[in-house]
C-alpha atoms as a PDB file:
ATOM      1  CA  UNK A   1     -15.692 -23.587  13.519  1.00  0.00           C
ATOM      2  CA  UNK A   2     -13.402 -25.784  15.314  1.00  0.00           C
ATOM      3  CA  UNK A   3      -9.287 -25.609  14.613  1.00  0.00           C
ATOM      4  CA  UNK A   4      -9.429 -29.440  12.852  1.00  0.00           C
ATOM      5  CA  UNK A   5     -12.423 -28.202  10.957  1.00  0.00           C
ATOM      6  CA  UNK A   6     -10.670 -25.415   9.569  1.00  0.00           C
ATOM      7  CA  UNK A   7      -9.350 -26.270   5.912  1.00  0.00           C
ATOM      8  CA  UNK A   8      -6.004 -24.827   3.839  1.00  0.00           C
ATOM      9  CA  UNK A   9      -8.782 -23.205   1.042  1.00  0.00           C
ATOM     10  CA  UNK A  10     -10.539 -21.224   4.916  1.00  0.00           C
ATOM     11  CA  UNK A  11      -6.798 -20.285   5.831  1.00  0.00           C
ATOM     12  CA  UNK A  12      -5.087 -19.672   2.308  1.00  0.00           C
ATOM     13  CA  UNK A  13      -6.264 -16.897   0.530  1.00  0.00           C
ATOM     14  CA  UNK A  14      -3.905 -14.956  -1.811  1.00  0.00           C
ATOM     15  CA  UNK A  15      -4.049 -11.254  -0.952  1.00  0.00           C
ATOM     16  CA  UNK A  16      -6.434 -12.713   1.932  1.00  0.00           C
ATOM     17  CA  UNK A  17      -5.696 -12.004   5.433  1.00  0.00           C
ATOM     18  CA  UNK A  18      -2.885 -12.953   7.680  1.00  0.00           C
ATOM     19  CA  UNK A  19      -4.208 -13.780  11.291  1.00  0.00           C
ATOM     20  CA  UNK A  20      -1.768 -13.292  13.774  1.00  0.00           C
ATOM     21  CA  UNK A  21      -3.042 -16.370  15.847  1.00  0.00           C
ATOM     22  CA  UNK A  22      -2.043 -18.964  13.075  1.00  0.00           C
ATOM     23  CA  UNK A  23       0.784 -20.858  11.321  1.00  0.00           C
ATOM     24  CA  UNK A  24       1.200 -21.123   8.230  1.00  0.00           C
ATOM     25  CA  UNK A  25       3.917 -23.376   6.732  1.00  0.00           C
ATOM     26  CA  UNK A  26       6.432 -21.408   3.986  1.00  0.00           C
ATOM     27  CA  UNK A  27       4.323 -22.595   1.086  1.00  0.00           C
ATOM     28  CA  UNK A  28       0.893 -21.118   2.922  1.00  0.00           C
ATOM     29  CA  UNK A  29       2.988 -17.906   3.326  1.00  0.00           C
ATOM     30  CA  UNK A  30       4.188 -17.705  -0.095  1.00  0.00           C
ATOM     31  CA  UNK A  31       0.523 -17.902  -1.583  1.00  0.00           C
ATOM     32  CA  UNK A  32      -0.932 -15.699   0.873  1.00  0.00           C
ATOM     33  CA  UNK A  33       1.309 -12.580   0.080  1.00  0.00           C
ATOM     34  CA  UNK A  34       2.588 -13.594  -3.177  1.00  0.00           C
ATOM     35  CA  UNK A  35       6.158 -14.388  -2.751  1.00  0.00           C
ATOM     36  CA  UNK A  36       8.111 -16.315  -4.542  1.00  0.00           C
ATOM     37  CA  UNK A  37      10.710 -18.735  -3.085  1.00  0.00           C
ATOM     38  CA  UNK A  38      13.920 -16.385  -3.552  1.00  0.00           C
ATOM     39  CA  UNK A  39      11.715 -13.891  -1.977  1.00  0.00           C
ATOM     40  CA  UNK A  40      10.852 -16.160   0.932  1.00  0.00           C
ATOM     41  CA  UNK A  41      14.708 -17.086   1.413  1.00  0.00           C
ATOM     42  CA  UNK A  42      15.772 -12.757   1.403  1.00  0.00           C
ATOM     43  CA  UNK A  43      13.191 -12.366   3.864  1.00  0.00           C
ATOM     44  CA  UNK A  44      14.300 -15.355   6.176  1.00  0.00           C
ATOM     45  CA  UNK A  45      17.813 -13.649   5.937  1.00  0.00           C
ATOM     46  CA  UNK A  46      16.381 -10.533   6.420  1.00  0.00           C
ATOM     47  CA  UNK A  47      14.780 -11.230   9.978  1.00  0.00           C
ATOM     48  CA  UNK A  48      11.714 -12.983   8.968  1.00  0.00           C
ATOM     49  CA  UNK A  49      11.283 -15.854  11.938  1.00  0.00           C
ATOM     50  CA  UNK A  50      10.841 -19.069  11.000  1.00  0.00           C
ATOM     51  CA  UNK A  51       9.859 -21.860  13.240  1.00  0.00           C
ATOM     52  CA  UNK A  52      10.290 -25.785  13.291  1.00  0.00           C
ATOM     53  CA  UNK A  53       8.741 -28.444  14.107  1.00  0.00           C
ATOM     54  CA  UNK A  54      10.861 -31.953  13.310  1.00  0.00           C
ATOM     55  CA  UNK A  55      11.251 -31.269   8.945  1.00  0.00           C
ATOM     56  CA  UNK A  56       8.812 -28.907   8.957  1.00  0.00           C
ATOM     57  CA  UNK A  57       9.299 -25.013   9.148  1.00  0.00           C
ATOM     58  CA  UNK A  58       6.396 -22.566  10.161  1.00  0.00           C
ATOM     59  CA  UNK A  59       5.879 -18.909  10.205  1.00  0.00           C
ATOM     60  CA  UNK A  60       3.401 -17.369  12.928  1.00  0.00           C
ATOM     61  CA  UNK A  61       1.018 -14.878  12.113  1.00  0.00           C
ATOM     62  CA  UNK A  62       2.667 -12.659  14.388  1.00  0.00           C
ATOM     63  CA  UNK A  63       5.543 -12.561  13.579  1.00  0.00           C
ATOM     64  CA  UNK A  64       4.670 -12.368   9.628  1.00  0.00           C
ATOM     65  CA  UNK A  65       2.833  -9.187  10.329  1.00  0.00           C
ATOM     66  CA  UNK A  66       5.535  -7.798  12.710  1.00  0.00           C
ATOM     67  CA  UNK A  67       8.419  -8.495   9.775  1.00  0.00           C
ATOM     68  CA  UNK A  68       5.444  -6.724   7.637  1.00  0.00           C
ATOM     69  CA  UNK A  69       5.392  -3.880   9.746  1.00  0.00           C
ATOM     70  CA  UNK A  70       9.592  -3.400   9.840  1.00  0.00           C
ATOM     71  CA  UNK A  71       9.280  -2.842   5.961  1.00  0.00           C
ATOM     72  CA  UNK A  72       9.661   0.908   4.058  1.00  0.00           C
ATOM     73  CA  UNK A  73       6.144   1.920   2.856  1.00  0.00           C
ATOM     74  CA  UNK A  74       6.220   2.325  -0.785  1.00  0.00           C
ATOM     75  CA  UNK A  75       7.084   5.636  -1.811  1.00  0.00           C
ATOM     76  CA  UNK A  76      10.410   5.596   0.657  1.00  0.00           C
ATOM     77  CA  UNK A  77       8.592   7.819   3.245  1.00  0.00           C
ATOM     78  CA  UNK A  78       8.613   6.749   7.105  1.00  0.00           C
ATOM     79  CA  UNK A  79       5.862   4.153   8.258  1.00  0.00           C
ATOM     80  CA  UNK A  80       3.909   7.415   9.916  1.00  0.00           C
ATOM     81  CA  UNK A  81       3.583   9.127   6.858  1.00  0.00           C
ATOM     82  CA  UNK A  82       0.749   9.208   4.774  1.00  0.00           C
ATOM     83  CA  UNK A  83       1.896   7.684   0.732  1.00  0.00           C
END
């Protein structure tokens, strides 16, 4: 499938997958891991990386699943640890 074939239902999934070759704008990100927009603003302030383009701001995949990654596991353990 082609990228301009490629619709927001085929990219926007919540609790779908986040592909690290995409970007999604805020609203995509929002629905795809179920954050609300005070969530979305901590996380900006908190080292997520937003992009723009003219009005428009962007997240990349990448760097979605990298600020991901930063995060405490549930349970408070270390990111090596098993939950």
């Amino acid at each position: 499938m082609a990228r301009s074939e490629i619709s927001h239902a085929d990219v926007v999934t919540p609790g779908g997958v986040i592909d690290g070759n995409l970007a999604y704008s805020l609203s995509q990100v929002a629905i795809q891991i179920g954050l609300g927009s005070a969530a979305l603003r901590k996380a900006r302030r908190e080292g997520l990386v937003v992009r723009r383009i003219g009005r428009k701001s962007f997240i990349l995949g990448k760097d979605l699943l990298a600020y991901l990654e930063k995060q405490p596991p549930v349970g408070g353990g270390s990111a090596d640890e098993p939950a």
